[in-house]
C-alpha atoms as a PDB file:
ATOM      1  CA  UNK A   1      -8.741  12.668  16.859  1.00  0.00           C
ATOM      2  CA  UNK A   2      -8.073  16.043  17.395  1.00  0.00           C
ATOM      3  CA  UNK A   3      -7.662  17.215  13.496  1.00  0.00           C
ATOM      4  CA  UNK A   4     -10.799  14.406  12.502  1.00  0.00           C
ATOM      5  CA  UNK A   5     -12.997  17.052  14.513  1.00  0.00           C
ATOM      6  CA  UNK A   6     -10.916  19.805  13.120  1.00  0.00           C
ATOM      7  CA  UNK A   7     -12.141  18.201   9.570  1.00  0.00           C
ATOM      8  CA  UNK A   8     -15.499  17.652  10.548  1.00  0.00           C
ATOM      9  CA  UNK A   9     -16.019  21.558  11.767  1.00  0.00           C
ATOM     10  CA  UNK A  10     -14.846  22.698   8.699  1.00  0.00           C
ATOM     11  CA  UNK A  11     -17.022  20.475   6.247  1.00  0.00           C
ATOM     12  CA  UNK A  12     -20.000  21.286   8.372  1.00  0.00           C
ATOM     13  CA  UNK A  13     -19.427  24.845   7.716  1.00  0.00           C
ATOM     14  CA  UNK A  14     -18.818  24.291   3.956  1.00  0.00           C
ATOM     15  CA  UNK A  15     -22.038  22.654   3.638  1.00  0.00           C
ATOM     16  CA  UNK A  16     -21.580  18.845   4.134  1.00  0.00           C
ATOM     17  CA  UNK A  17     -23.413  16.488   6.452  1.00  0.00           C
ATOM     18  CA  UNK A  18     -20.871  14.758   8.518  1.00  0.00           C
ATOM     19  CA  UNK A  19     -20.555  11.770  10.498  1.00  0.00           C
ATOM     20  CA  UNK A  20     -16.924  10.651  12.809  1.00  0.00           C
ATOM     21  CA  UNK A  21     -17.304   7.040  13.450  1.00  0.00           C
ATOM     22  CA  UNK A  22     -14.424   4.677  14.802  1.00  0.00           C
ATOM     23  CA  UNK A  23     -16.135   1.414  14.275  1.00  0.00           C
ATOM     24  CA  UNK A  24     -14.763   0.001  10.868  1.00  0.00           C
ATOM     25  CA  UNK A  25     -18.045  -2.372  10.301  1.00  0.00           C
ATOM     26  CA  UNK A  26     -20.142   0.862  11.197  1.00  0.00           C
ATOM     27  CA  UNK A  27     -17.821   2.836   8.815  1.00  0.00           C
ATOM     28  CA  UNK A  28     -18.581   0.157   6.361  1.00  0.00           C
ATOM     29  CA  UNK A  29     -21.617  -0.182   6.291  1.00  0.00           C
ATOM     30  CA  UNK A  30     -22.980   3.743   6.523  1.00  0.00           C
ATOM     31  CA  UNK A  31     -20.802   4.288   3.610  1.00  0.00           C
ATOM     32  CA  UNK A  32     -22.165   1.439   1.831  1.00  0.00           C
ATOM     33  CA  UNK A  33     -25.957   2.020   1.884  1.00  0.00           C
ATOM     34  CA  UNK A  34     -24.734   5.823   1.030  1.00  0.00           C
ATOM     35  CA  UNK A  35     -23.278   5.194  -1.462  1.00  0.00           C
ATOM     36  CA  UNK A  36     -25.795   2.970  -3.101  1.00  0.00           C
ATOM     37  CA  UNK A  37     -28.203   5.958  -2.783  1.00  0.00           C
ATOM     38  CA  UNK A  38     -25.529   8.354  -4.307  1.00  0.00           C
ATOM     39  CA  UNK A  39     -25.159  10.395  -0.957  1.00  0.00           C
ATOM     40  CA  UNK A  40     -21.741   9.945  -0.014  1.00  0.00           C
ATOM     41  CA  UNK A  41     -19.368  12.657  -1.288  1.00  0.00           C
ATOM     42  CA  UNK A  42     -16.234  10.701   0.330  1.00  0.00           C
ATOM     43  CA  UNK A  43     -15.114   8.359   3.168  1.00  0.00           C
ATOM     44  CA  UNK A  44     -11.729   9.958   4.806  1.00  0.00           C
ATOM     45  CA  UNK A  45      -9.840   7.410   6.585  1.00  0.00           C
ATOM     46  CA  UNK A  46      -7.628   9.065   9.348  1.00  0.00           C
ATOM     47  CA  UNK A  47      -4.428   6.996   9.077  1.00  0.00           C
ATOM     48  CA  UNK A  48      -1.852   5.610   6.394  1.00  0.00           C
ATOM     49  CA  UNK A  49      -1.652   3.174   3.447  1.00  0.00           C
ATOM     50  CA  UNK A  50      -2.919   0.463   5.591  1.00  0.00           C
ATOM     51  CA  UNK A  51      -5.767   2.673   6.464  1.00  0.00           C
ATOM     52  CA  UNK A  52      -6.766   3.468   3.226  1.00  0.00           C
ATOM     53  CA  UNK A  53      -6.444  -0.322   1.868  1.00  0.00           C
ATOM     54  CA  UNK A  54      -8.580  -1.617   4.884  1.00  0.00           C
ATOM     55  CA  UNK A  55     -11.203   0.977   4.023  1.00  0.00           C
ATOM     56  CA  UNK A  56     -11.099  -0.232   0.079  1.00  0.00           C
ATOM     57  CA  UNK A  57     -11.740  -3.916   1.246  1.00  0.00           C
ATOM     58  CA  UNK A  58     -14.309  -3.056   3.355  1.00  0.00           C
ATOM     59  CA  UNK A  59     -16.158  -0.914   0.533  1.00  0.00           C
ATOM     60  CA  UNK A  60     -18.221  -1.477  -2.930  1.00  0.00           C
ATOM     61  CA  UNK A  61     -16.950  -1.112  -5.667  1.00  0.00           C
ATOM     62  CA  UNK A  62     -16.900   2.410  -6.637  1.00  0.00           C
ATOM     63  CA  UNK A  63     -17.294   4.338  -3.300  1.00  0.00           C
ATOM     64  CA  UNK A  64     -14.774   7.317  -2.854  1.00  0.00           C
ATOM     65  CA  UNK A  65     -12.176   7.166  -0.458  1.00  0.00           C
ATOM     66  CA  UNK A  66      -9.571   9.957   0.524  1.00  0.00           C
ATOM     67  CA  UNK A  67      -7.355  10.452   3.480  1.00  0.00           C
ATOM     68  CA  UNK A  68      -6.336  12.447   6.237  1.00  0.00           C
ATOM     69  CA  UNK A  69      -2.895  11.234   6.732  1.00  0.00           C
ATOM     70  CA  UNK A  70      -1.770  10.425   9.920  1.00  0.00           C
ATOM     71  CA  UNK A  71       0.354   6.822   8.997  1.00  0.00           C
ATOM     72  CA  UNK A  72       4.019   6.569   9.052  1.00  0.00           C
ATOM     73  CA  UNK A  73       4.854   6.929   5.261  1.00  0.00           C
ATOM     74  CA  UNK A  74       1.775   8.036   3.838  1.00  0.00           C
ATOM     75  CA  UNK A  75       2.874   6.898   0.264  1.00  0.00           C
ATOM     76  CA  UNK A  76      -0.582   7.652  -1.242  1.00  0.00           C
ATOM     77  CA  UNK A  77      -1.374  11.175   0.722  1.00  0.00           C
ATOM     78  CA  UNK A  78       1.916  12.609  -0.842  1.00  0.00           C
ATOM     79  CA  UNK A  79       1.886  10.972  -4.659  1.00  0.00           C
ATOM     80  CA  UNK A  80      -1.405  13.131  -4.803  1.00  0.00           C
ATOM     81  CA  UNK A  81      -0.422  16.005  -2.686  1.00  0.00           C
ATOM     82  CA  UNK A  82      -3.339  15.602  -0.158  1.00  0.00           C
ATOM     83  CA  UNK A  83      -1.366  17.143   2.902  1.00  0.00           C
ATOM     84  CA  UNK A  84      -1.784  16.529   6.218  1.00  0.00           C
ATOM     85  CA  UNK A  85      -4.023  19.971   7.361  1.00  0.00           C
ATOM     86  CA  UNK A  86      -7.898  19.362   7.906  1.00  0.00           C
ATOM     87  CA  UNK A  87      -8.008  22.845   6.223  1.00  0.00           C
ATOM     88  CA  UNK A  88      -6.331  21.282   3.031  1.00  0.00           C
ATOM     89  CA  UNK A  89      -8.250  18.210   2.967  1.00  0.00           C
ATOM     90  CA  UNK A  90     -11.706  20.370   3.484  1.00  0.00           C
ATOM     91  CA  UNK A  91     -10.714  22.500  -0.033  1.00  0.00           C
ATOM     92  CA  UNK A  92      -9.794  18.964  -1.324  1.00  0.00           C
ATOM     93  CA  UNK A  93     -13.130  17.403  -0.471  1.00  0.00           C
ATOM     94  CA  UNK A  94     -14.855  20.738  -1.247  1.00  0.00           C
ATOM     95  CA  UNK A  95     -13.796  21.073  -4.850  1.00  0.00           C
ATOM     96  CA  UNK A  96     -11.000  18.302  -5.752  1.00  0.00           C
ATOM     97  CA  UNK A  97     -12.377  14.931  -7.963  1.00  0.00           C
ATOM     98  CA  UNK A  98     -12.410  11.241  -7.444  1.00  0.00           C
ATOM     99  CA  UNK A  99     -10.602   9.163  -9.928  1.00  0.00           C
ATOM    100  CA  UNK A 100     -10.562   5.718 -10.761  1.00  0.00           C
ATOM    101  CA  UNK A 101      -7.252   4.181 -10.193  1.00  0.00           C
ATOM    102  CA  UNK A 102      -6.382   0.133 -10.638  1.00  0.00           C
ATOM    103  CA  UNK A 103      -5.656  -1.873  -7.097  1.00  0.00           C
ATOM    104  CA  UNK A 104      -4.182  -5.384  -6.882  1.00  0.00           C
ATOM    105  CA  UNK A 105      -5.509  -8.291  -5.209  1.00  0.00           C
ATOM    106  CA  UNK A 106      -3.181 -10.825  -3.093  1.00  0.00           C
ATOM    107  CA  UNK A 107      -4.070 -14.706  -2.909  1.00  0.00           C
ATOM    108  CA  UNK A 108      -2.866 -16.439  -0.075  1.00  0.00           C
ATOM    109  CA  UNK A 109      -3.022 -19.996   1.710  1.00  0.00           C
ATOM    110  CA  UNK A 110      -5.733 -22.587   0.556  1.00  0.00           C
ATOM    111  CA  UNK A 111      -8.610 -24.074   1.568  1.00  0.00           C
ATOM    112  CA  UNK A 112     -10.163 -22.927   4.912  1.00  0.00           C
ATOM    113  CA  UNK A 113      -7.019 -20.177   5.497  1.00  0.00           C
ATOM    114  CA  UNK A 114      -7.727 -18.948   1.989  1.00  0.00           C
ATOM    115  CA  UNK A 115      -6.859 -15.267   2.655  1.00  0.00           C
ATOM    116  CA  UNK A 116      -7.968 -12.421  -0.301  1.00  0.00           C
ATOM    117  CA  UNK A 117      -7.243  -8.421  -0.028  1.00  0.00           C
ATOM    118  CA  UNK A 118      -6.864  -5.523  -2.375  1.00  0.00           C
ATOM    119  CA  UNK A 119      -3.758  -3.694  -1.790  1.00  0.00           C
ATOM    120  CA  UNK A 120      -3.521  -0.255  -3.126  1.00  0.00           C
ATOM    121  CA  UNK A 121       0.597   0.525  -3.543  1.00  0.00           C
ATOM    122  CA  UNK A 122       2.664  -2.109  -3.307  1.00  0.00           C
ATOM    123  CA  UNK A 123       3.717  -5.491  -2.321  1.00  0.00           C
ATOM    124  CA  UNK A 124       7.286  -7.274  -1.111  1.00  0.00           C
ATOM    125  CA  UNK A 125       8.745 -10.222  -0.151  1.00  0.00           C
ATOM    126  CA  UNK A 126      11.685 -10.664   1.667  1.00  0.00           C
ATOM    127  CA  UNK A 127      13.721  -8.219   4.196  1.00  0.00           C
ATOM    128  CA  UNK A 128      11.408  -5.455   3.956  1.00  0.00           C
ATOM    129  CA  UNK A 129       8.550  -7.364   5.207  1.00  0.00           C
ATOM    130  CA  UNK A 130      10.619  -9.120   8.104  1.00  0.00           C
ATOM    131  CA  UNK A 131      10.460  -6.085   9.561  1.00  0.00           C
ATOM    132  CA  UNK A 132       7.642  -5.040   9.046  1.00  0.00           C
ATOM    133  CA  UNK A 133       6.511  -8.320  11.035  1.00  0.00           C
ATOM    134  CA  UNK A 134       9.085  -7.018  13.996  1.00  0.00           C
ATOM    135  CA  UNK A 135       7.112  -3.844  13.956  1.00  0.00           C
ATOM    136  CA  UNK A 136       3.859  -5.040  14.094  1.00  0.00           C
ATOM    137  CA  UNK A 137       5.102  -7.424  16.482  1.00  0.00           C
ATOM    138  CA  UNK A 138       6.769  -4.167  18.838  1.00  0.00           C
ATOM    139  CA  UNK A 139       3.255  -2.665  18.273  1.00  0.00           C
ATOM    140  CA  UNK A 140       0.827  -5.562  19.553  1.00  0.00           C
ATOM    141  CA  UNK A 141       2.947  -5.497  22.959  1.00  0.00           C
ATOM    142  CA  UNK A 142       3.139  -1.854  23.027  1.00  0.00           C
ATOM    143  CA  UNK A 143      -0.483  -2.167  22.609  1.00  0.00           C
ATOM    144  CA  UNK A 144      -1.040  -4.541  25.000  1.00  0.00           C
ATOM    145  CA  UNK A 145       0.451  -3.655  27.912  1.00  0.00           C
ATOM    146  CA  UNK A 146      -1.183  -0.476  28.151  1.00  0.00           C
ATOM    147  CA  UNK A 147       1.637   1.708  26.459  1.00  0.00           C
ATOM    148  CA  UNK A 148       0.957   5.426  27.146  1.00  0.00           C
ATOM    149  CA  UNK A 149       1.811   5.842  23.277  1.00  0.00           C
ATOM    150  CA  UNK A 150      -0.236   2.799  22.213  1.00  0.00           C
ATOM    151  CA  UNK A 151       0.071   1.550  19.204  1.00  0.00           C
ATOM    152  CA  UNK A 152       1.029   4.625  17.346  1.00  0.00           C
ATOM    153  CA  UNK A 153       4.040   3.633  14.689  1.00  0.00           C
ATOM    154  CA  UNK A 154       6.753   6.438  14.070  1.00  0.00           C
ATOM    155  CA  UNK A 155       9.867   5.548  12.002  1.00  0.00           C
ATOM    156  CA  UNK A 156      11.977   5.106  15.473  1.00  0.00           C
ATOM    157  CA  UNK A 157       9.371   2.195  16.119  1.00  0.00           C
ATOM    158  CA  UNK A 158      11.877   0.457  13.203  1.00  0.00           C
ATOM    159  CA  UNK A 159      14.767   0.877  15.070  1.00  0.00           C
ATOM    160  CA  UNK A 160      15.076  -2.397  16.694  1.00  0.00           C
ATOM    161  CA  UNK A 161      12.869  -4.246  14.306  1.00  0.00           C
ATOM    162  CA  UNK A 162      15.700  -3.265  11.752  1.00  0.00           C
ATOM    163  CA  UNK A 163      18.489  -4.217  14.121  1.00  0.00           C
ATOM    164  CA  UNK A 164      17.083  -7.597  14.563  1.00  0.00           C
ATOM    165  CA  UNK A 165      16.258  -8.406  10.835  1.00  0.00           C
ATOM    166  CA  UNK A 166      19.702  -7.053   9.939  1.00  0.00           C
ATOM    167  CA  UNK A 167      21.370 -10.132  12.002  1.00  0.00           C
ATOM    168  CA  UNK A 168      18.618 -12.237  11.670  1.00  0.00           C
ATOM    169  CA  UNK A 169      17.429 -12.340   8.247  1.00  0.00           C
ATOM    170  CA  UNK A 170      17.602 -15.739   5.733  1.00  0.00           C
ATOM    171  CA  UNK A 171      17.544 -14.332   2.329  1.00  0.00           C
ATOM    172  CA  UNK A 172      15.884 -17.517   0.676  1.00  0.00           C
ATOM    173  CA  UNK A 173      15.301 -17.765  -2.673  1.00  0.00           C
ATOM    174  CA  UNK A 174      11.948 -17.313  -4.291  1.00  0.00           C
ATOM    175  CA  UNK A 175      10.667 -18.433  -7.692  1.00  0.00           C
ATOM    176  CA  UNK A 176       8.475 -15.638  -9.415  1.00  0.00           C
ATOM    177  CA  UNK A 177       5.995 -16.773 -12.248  1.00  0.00           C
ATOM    178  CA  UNK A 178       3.752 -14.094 -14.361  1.00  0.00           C
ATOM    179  CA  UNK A 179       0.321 -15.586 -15.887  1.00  0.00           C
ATOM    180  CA  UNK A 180       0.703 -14.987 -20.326  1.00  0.00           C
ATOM    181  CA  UNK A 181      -1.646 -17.066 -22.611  1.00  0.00           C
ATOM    182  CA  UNK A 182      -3.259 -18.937 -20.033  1.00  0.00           C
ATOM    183  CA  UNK A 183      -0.333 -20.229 -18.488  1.00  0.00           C
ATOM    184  CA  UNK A 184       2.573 -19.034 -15.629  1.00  0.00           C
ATOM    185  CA  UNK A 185       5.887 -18.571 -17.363  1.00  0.00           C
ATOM    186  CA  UNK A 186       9.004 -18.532 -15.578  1.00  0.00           C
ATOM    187  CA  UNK A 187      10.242 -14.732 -14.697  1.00  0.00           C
ATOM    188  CA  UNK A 188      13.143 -15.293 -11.807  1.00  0.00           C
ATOM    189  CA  UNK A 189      13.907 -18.154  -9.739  1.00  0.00           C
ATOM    190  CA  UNK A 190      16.622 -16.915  -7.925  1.00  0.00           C
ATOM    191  CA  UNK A 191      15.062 -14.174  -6.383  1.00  0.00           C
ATOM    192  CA  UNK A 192      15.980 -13.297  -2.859  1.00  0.00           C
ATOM    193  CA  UNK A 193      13.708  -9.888  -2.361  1.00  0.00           C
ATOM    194  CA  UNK A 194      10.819  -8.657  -4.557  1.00  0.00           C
ATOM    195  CA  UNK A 195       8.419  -5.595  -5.431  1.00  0.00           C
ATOM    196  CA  UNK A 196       5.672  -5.580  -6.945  1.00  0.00           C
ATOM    197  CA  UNK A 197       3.855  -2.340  -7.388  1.00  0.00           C
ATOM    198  CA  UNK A 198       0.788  -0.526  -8.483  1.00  0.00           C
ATOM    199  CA  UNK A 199       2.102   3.007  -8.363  1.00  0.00           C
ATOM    200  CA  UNK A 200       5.684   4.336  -8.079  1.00  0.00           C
ATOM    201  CA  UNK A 201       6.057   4.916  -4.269  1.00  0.00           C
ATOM    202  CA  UNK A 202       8.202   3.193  -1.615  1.00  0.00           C
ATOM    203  CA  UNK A 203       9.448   3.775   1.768  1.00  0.00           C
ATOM    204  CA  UNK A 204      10.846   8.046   1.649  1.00  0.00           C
ATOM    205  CA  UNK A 205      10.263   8.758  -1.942  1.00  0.00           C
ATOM    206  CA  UNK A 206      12.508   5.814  -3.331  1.00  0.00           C
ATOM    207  CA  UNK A 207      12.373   5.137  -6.904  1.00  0.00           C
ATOM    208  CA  UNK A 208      12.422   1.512  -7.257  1.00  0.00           C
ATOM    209  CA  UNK A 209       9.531   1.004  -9.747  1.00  0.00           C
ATOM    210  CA  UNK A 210       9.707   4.025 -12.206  1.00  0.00           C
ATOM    211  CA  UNK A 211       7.561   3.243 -14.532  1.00  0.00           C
ATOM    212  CA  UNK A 212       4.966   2.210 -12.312  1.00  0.00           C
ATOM    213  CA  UNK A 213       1.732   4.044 -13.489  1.00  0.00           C
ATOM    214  CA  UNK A 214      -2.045   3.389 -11.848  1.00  0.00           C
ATOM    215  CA  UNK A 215      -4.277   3.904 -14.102  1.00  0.00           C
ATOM    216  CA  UNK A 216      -2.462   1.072 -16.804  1.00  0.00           C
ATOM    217  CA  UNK A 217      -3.855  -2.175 -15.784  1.00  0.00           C
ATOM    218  CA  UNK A 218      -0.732  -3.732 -14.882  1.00  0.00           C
ATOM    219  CA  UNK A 219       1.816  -4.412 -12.412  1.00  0.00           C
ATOM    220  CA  UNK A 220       5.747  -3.653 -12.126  1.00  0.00           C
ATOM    221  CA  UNK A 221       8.156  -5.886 -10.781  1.00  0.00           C
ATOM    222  CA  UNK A 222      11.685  -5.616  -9.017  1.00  0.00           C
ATOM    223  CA  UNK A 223      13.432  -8.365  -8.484  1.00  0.00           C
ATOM    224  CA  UNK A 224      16.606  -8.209  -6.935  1.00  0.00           C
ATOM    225  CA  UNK A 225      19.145 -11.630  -6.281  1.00  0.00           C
ATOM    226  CA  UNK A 226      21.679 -10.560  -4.423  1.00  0.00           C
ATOM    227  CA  UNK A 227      21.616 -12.329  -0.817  1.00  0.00           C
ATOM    228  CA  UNK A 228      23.218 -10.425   1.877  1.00  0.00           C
ATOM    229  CA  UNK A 229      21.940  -7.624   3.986  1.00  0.00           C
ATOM    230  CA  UNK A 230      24.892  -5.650   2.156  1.00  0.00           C
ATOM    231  CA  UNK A 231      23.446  -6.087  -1.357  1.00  0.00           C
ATOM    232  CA  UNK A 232      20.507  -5.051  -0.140  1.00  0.00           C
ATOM    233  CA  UNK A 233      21.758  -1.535   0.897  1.00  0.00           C
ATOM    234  CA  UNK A 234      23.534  -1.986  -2.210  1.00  0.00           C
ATOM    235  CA  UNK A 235      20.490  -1.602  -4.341  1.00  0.00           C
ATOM    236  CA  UNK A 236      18.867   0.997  -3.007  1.00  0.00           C
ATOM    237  CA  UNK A 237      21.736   2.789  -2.932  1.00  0.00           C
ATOM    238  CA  UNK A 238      21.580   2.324  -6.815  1.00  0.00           C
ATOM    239  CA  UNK A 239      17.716   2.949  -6.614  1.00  0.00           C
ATOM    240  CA  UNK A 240      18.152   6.264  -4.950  1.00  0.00           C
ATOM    241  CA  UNK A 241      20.655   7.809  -7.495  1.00  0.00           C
ATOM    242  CA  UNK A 242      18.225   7.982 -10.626  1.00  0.00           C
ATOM    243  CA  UNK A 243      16.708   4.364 -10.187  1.00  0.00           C
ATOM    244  CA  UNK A 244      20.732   3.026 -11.662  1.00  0.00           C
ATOM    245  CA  UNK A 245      19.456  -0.198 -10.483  1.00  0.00           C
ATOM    246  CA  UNK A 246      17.344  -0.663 -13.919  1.00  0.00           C
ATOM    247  CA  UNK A 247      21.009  -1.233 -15.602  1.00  0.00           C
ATOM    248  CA  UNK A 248      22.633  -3.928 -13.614  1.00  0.00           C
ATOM    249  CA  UNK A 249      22.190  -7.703 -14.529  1.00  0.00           C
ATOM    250  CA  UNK A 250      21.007  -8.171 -10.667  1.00  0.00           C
ATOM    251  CA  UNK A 251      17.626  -6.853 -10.603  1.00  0.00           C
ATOM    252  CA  UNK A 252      15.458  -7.394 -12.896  1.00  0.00           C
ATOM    253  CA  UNK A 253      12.300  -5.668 -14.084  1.00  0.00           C
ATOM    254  CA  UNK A 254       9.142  -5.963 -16.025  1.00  0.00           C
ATOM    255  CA  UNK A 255       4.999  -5.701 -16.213  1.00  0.00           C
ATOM    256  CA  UNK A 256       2.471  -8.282 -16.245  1.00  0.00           C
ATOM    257  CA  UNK A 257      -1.368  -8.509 -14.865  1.00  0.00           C
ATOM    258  CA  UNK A 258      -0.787 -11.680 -12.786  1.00  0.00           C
ATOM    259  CA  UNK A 259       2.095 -13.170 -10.615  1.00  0.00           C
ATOM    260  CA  UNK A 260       2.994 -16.266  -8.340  1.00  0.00           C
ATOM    261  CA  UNK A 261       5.804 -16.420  -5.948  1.00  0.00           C
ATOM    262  CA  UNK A 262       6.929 -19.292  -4.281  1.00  0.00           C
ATOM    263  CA  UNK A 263       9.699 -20.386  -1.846  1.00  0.00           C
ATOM    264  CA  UNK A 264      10.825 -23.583   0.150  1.00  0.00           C
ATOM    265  CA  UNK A 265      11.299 -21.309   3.125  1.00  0.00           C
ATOM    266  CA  UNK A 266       8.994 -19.514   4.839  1.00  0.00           C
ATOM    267  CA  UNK A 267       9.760 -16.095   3.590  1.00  0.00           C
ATOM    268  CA  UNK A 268       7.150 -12.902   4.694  1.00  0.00           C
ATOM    269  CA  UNK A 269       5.610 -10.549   2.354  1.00  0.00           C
ATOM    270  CA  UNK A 270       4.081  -7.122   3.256  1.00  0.00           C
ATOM    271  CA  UNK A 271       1.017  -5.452   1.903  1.00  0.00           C
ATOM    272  CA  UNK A 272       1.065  -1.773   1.987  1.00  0.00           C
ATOM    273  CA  UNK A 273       3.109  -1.444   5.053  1.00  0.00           C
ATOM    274  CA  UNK A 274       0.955  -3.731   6.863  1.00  0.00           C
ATOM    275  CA  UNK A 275       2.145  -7.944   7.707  1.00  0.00           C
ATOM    276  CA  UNK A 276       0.519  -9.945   5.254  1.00  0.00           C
ATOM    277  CA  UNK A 277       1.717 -14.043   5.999  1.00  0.00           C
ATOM    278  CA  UNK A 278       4.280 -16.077   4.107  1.00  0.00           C
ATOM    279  CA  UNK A 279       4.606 -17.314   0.739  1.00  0.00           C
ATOM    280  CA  UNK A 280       3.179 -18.825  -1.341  1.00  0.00           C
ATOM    281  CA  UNK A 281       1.458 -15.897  -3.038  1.00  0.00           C
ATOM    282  CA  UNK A 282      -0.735 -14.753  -5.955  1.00  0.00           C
ATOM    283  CA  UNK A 283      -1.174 -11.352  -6.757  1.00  0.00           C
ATOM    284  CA  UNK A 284      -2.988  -9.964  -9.837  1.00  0.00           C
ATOM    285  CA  UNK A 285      -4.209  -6.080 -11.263  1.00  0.00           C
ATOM    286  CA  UNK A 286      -7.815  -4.961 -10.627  1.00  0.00           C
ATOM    287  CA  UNK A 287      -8.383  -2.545 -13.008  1.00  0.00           C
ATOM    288  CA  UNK A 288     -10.896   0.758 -11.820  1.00  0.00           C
ATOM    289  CA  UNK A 289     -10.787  -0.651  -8.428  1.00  0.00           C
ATOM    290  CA  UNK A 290      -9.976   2.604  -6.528  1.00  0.00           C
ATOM    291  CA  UNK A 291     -11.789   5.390  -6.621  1.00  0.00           C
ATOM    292  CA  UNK A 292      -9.945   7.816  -4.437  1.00  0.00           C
ATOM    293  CA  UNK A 293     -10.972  11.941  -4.317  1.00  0.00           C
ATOM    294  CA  UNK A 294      -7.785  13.793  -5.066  1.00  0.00           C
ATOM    295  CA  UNK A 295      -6.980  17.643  -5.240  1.00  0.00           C
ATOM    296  CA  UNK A 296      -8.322  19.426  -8.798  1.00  0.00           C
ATOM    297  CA  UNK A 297      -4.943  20.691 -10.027  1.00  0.00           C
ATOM    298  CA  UNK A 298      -3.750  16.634  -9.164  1.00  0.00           C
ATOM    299  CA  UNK A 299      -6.831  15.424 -11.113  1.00  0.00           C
ATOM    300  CA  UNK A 300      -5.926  17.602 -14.187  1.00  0.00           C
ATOM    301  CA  UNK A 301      -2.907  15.592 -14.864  1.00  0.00           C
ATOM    302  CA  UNK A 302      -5.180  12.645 -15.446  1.00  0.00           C
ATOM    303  CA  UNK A 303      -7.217  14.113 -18.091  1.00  0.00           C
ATOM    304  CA  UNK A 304     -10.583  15.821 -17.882  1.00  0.00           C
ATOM    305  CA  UNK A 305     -13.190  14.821 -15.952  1.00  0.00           C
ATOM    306  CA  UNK A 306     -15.942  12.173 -17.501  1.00  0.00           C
END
C-alpha cells in the first residue's frame, strides 16, 4: 500500500487526477464509465499476473491496464520492462503507450458451473497446477487464521506445496484436440503435462514456448509425455539450455486458435498463476483483447503508434 500512495503522489504532481480504491467492483466500475467517456489514462493493478487478468475480466473491451508489480513472478511486468518503482511506473504512465495485445479465453464445466475467463500469459495442466492448488490452498489458511503475513505469496510459500506434489502427483494422461475447418483434430493423446501460451514467459524466465508472440492471433502449445516427476525436471532442464526440448520426440509443439483437453482423471489446470478447476477444458485466442500501457522505448519494438 505503501508504494500505491507512493504512485499516486507522484501522478498527482505530474498532472493526473487520481483515485486508490481496493474494492474490485468499485475499481470496475469507475474505470468503466471512464473509460466510456475517454477519461481514463490507465487502471494500475498493484499485484501479479493474476492481478492483471482479474482486472481484464472485470473491464470493457479496450480500457488500459498496467501494473505495479507486487505478485510473485510478475511474468508480464518484466516481458515489458515495467519495474517495480512507483517512480518508474509514473514516467511509464506519464509518457509510455498502450498497445493492443491478444488474450485467451478458458471454457470450463457445463451447464449451471459453466465457468469463462480471459487469461493473459499462459495456461497448464498437470504438475504445475497441482501446486499451484497446494499454494492457494497454504494461502486460504494462512489467510484465515489471521496470519500476521496474510495471504502474501513469496516463492518459499512453494516449498511444501512442491514437496507434497512431488510424492503425490498422478501424471494422467490427457487428450489435446485443436479446432481446423470446423472441426477438433487430434494433436496428442498421451499427454501427461501441457502449456499453452499467449506470450513467451513462464515461471523465472524459462523458455518453454519460444515462439510464442502476442500480438499473432494464436496460441503455442507444449506438450510433454513423459510421466514421472523425473521427466519432468528432465524437460525443463532441456527447456532452460536454449529451449533443446523443441528437438526431442517427447514434447511436442505447435500453434492453433482453439484447443480442448480432456482426461479420465481429474487432472488441475492453472490460469496465470492462479487455480483454475479440472479438466475438461476449452481454451481459444482473443485477438486485441488487451490493451495494456507499456514503457515508449518497449512500445517502439511494436511498430509506431496508430
Amino acid at each position: 500500500m505503501v508504494r500505491a500512495e507512493k504512485l499516486q503522489t507522484l501522478l498527482r504532481e505530474k498532472g493526473f487526477e487520481v483515485a486508490l480504491l481496493t474494492d474490485l467492483t468499485e475499481v470496475a466500475e469507475k474505470a468503466n464509465a471512464l473509460h466510456a467517456e475517454g477519461r481514463l489514462r490507465v487502471l494500475v493493478g498493484v499485484g501479479g499476473d493474476g492481478t492483471a487478468a482479474t482486472l481484464v475480466n472485470l473491464t470493457a473491451p479496450g480500457t488500459p491496464i498496467t501494473l505495479l508489480s507486487a505478485g510473485t513472478a510478475n511474468l508480464l511486468a518484466k516481458h515489458f520492462r515495467l519495474g517495480s518503482s512507483p517512480e518508474r511506473l509514473a514516467e511509464t504512465i506519464a509518457h509510455g503507450r498502450a498497445l493492443t495485445l491478444d488474450a485467451g479465453l478458458a471454457i470450463s464445466g457445463e451447464g449451471d458451473q459453466r465457468k469463462e475467463r480471459l487469461f493473459l500469459v499462459m495456461i497448464s495442466c498437470g504438475f504445475d497446477a497441482d501446486i499451484v492448488d497446494g499454494v492457494h490452498a497454504r494461502r486460504e489458511e494462512r489467510y484465515a487464521s489471521g496470519h500476521r503475513r496474510g495471504a502474501h505469496i513469496s516463492y518459499f510459500s512453494y516449498t511444501k506445496p512442491i514437496l507434497k506434489s512431488l510424492f503425490g502427483y498422478r501424471f494422467s494422461k490427457m487428450k489435446i484436440e485443436k479446432r481446423e475447418n470446423d472441426a477438433w483434430t487430434e494433436v496428442e493423446d498421451r499427454a501427461r503435462w501441457a502449456f499453452f501460451f499467449n506470450m513467451n514467459r513462464y515461471g523465472w524466465g524459462l523458455p518453454l514456448a519460444p515462439y510464442a508472440k502476442e500480438r499473432d492471433g494464436l496460441l503455442d502449445h507444449v506438450l510433454f509425455r513423459g510421466g514421472t516427476v523425473f521427466h519432468g525436471c528432465l524437460y525443463l532442464l532441456f527447456a532452460q539450455i536454449f529451449s533443446l526440448h523443441r528437438f526431442f520426440s517427447w514434447a511436442h509443439m505447435g500453434q492453433a486458435t482453439r484447443y480442448r483437453i480432456t482426461s479420465d482423471a481429474p487432472v488441475p489446470f492453472q490460469l496465470d498463476g492462479d487455480p483454475g478447476g479440472t479438466l475438461p477444458l476449452e481454451i481459444q485466442v482473443i485477438p486485441d483483447r488487451l490493451t495494456f500501457l507499456v514503457p515508449e522505448k518497449i512500445a517502439q519494438k511494436f511498430g509506431p503508434a496508430s
